[in-house]
PDB file of N, CA and C in Angstrom:
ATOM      1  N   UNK A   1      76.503 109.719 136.273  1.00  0.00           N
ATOM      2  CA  UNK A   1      77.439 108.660 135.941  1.00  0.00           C
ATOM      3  C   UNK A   1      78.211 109.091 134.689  1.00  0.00           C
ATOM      4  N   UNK A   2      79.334 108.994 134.713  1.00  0.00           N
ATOM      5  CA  UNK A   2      80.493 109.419 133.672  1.00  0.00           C
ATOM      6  C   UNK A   2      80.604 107.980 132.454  1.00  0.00           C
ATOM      7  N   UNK A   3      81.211 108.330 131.714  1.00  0.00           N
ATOM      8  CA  UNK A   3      81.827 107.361 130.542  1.00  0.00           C
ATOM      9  C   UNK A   3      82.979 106.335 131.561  1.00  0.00           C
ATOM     10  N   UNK A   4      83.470 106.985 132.060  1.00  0.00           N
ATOM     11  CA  UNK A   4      84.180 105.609 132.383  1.00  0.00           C
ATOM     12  C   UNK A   4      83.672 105.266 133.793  1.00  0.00           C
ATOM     13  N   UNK A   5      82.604 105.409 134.149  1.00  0.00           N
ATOM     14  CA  UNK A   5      82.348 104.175 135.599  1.00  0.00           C
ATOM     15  C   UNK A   5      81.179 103.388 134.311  1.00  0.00           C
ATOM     16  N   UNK A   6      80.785 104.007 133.589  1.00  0.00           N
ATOM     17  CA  UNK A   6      79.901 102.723 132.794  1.00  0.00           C
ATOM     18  C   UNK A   6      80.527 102.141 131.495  1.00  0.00           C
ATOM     19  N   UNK A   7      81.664 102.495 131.249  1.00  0.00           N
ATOM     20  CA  UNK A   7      82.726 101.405 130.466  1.00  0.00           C
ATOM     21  C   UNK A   7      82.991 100.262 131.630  1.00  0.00           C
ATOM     22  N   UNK A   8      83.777 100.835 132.508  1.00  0.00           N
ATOM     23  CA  UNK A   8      84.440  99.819 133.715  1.00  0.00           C
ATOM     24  C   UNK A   8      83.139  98.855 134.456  1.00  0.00           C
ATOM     25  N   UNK A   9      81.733  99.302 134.093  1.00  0.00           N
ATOM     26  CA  UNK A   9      80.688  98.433 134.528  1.00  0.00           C
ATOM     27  C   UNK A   9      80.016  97.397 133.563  1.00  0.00           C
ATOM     28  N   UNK A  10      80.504  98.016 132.409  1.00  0.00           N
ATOM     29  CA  UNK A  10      79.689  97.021 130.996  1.00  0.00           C
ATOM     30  C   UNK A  10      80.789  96.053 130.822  1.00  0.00           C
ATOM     31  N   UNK A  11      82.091  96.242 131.395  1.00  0.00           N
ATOM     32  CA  UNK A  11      82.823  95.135 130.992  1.00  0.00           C
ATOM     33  C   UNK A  11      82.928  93.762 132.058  1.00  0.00           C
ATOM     34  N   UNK A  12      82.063  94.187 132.917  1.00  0.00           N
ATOM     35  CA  UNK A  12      81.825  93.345 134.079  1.00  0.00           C
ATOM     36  C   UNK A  12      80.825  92.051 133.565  1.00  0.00           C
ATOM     37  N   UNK A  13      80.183  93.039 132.294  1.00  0.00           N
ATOM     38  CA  UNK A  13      78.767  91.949 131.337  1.00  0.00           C
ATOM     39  C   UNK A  13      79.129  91.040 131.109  1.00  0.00           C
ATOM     40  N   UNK A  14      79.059  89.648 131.213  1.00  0.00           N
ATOM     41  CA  UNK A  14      78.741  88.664 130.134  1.00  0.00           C
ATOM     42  C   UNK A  14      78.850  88.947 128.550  1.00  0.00           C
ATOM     43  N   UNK A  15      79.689  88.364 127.986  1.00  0.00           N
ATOM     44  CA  UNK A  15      80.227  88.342 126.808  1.00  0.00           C
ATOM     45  C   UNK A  15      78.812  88.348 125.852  1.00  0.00           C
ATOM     46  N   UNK A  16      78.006  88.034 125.950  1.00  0.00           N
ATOM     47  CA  UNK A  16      76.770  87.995 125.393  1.00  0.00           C
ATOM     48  C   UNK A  16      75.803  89.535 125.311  1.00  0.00           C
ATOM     49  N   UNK A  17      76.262  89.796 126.942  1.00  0.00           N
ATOM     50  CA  UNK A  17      75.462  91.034 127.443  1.00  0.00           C
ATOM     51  C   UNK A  17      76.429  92.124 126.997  1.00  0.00           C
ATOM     52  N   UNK A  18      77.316  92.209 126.714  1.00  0.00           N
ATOM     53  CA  UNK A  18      78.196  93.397 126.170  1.00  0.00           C
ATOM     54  C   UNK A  18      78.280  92.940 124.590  1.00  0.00           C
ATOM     55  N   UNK A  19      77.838  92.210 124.012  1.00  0.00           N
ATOM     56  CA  UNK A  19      77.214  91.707 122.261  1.00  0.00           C
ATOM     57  C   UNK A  19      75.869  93.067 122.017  1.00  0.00           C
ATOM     58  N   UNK A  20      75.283  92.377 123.122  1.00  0.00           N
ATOM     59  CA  UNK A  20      73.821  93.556 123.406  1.00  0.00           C
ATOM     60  C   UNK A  20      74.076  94.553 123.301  1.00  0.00           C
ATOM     61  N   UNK A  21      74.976  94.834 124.787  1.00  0.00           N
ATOM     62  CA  UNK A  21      74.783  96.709 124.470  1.00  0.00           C
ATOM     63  C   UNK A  21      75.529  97.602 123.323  1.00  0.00           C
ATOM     64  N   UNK A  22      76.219  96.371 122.989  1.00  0.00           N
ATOM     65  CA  UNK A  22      77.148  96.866 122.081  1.00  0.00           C
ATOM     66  C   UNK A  22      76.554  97.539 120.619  1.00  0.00           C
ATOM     67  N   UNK A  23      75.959  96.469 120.498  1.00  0.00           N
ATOM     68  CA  UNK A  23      74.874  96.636 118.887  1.00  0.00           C
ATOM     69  C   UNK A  23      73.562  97.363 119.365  1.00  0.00           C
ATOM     70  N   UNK A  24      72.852  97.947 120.524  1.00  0.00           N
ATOM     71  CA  UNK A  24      72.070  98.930 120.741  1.00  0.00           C
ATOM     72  C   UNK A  24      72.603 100.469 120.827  1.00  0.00           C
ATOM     73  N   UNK A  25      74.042 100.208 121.483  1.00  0.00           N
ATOM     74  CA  UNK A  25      74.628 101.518 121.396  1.00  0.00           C
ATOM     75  C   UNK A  25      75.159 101.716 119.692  1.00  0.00           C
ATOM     76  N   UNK A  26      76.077 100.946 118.974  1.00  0.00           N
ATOM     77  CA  UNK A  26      76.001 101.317 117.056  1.00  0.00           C
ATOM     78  C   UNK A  26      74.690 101.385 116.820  1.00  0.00           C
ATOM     79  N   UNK A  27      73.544 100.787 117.342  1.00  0.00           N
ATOM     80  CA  UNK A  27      71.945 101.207 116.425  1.00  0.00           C
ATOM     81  C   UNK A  27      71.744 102.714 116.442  1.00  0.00           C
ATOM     82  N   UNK A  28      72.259 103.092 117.954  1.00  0.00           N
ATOM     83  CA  UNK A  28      72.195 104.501 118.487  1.00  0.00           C
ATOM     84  C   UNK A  28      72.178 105.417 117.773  1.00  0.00           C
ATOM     85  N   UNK A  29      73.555 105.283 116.898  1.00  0.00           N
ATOM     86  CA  UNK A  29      74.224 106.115 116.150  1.00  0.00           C
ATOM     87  C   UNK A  29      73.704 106.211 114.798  1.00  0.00           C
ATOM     88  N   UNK A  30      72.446 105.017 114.165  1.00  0.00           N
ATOM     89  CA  UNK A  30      72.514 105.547 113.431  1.00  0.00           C
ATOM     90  C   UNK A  30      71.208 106.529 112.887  1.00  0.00           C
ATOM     91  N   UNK A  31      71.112 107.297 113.703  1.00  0.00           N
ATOM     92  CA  UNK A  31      70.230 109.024 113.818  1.00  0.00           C
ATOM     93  C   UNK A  31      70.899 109.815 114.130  1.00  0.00           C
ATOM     94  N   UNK A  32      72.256 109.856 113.249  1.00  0.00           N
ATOM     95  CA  UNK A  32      73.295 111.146 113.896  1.00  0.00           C
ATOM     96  C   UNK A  32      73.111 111.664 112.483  1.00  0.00           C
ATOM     97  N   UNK A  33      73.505 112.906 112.689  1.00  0.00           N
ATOM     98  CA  UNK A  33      74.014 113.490 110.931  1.00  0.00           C
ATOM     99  C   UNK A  33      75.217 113.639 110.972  1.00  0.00           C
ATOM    100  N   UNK A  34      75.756 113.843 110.194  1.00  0.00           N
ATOM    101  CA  UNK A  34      77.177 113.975 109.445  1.00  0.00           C
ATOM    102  C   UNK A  34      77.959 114.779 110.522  1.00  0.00           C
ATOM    103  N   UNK A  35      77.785 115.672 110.767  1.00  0.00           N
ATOM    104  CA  UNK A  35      78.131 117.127 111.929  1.00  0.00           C
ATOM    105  C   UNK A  35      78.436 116.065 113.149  1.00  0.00           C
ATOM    106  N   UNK A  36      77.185 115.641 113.551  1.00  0.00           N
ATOM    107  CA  UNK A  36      77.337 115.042 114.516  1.00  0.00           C
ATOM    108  C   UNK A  36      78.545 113.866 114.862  1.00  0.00           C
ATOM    109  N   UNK A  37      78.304 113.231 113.571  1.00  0.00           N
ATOM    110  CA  UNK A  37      79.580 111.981 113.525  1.00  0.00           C
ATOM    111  C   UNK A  37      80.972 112.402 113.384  1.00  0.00           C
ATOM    112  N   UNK A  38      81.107 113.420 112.773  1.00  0.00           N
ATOM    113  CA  UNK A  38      82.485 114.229 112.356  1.00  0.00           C
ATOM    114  C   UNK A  38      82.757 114.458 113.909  1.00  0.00           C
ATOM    115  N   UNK A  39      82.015 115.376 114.906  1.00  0.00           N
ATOM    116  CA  UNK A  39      81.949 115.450 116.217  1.00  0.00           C
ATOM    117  C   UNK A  39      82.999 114.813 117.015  1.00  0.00           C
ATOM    118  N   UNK A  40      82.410 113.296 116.720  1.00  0.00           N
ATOM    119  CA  UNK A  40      82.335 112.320 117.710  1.00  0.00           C
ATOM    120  C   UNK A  40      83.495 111.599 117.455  1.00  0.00           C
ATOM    121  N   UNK A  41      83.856 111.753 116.126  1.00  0.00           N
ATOM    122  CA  UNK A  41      85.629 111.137 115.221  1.00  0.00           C
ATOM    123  C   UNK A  41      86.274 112.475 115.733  1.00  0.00           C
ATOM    124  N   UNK A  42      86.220 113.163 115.922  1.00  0.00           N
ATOM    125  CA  UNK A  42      87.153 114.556 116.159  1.00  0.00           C
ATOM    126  C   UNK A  42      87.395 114.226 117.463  1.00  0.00           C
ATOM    127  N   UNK A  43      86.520 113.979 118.728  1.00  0.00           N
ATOM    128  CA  UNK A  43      86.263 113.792 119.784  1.00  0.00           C
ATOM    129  C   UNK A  43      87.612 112.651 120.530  1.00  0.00           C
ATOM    130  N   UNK A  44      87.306 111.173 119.568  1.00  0.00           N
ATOM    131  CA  UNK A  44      87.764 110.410 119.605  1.00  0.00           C
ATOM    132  C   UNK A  44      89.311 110.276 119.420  1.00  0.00           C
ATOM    133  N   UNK A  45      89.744 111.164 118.242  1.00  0.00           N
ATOM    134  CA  UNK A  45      91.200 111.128 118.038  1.00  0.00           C
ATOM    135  C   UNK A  45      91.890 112.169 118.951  1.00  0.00           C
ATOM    136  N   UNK A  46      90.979 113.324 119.796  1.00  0.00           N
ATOM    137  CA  UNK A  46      91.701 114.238 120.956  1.00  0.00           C
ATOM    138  C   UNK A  46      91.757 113.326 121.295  1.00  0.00           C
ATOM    139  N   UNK A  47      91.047 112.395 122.233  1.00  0.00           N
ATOM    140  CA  UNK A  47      91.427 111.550 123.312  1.00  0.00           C
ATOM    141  C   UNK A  47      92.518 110.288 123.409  1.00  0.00           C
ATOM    142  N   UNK A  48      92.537 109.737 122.024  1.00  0.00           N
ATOM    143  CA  UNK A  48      93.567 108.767 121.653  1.00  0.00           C
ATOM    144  C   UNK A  48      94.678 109.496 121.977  1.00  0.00           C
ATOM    145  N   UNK A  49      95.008 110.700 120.895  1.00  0.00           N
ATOM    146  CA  UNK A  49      96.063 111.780 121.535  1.00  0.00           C
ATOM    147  C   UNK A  49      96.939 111.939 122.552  1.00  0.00           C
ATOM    148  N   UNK A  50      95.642 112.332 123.407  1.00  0.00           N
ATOM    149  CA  UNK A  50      96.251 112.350 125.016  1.00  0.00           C
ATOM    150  C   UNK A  50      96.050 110.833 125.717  1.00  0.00           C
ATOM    151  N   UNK A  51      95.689 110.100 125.030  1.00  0.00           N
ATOM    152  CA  UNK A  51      96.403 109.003 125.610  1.00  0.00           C
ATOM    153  C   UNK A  51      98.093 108.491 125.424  1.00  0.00           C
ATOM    154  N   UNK A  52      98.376 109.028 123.967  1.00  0.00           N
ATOM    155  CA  UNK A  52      99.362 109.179 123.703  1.00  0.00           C
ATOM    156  C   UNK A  52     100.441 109.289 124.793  1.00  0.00           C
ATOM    157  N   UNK A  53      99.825 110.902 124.107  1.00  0.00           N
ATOM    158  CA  UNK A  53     100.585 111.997 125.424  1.00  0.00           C
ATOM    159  C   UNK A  53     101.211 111.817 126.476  1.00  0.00           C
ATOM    160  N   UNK A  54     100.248 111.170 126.906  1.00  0.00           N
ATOM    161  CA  UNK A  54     100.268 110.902 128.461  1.00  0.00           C
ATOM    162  C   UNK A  54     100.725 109.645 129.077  1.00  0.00           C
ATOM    163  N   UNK A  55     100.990 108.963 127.848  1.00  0.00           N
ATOM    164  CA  UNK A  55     101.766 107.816 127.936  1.00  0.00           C
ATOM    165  C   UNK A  55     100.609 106.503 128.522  1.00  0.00           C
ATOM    166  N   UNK A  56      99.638 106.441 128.207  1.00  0.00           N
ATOM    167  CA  UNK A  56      98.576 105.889 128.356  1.00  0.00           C
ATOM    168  C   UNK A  56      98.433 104.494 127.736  1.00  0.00           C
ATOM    169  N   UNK A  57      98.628 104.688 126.616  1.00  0.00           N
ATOM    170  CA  UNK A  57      98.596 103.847 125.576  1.00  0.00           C
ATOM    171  C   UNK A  57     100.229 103.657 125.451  1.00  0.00           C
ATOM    172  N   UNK A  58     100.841 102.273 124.308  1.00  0.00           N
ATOM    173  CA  UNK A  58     101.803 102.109 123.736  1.00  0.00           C
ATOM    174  C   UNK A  58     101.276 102.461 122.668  1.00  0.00           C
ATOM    175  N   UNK A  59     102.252 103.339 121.296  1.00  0.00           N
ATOM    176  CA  UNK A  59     102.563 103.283 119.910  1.00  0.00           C
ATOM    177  C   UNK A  59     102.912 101.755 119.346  1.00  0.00           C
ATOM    178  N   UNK A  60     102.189 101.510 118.285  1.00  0.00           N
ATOM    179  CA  UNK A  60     102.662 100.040 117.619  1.00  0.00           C
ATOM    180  C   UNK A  60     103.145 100.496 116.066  1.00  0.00           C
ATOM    181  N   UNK A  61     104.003 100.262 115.951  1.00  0.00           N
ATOM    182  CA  UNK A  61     104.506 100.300 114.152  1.00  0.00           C
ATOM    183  C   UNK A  61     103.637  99.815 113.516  1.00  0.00           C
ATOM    184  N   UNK A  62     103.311 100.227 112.392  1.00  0.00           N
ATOM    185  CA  UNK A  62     102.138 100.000 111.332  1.00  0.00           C
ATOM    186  C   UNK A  62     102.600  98.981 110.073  1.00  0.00           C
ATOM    187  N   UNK A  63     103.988  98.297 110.510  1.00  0.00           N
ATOM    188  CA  UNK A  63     104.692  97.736 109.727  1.00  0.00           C
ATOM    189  C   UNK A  63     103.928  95.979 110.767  1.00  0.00           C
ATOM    190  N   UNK A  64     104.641  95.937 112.469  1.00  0.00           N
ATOM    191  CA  UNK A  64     103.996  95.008 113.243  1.00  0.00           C
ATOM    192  C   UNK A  64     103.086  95.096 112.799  1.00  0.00           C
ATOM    193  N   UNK A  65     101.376  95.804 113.131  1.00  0.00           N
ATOM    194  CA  UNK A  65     100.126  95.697 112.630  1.00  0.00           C
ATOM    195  C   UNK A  65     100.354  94.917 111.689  1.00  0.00           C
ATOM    196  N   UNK A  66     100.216  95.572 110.652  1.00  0.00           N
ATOM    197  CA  UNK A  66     100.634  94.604 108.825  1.00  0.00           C
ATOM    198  C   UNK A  66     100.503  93.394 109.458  1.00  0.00           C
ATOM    199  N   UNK A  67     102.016  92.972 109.558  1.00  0.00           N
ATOM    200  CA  UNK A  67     102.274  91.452 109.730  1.00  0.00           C
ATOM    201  C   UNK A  67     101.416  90.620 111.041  1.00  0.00           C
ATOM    202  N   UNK A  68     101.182  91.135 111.960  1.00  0.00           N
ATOM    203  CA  UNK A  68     100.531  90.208 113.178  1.00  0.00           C
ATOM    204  C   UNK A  68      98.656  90.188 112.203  1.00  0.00           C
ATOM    205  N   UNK A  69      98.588  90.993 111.717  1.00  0.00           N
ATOM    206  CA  UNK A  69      97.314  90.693 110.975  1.00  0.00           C
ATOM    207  C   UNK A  69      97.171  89.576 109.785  1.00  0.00           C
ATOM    208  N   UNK A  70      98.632  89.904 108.922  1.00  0.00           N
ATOM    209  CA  UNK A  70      98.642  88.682 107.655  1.00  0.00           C
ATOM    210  C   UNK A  70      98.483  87.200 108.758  1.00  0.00           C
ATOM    211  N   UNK A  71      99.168  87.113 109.785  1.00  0.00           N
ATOM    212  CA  UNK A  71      99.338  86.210 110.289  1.00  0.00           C
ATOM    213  C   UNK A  71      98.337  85.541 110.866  1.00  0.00           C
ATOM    214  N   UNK A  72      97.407  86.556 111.327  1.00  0.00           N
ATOM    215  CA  UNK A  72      96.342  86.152 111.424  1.00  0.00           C
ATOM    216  C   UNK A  72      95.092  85.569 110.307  1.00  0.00           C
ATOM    217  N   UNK A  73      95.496  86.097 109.540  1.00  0.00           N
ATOM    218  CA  UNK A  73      94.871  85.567 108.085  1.00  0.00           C
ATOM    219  C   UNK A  73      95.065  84.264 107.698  1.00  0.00           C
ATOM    220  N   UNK A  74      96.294  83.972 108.085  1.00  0.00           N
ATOM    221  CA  UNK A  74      96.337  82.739 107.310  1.00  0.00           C
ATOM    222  C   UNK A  74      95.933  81.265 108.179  1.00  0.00           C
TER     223      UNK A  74
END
């Protein structure tokens, strides 16, 4: 089983039950060393990347962010 047939299956969980796996999978992590975590952030921003890339994702201005967040603040 790959990363994404058990993303596309945990989101099928109950909002409660994906609370669970959520905070057993961060407990996971924390018996990594440094190497390892650097890894897994290195890992993470190839793939954002080519989501990019690949037109996967939309780009959001970091100016929007900012403001849809103050907004949310208040």
């Amino acid at each position: 089983m790959n990363i994404e047939v058990i993303s596309r299956e945990a989101l099928h969980l109950s909002a409660k039950d994906r609370a669970t796996l959520a905070e057993q999978l961060l407990s996971s992590l924390d018996t990594l060393t440094e190497p390892e975590i650097e890894q897994l952030w290195f890992a993470q921003a190839a793939r954002r990347a080519q989501d990019i890339d690949e037109g996967r994702v939309q780009r959001i201005p970091a100016e929007q962010v900012r403001q849809e967040g103050q907004a949310l603040l208040r």
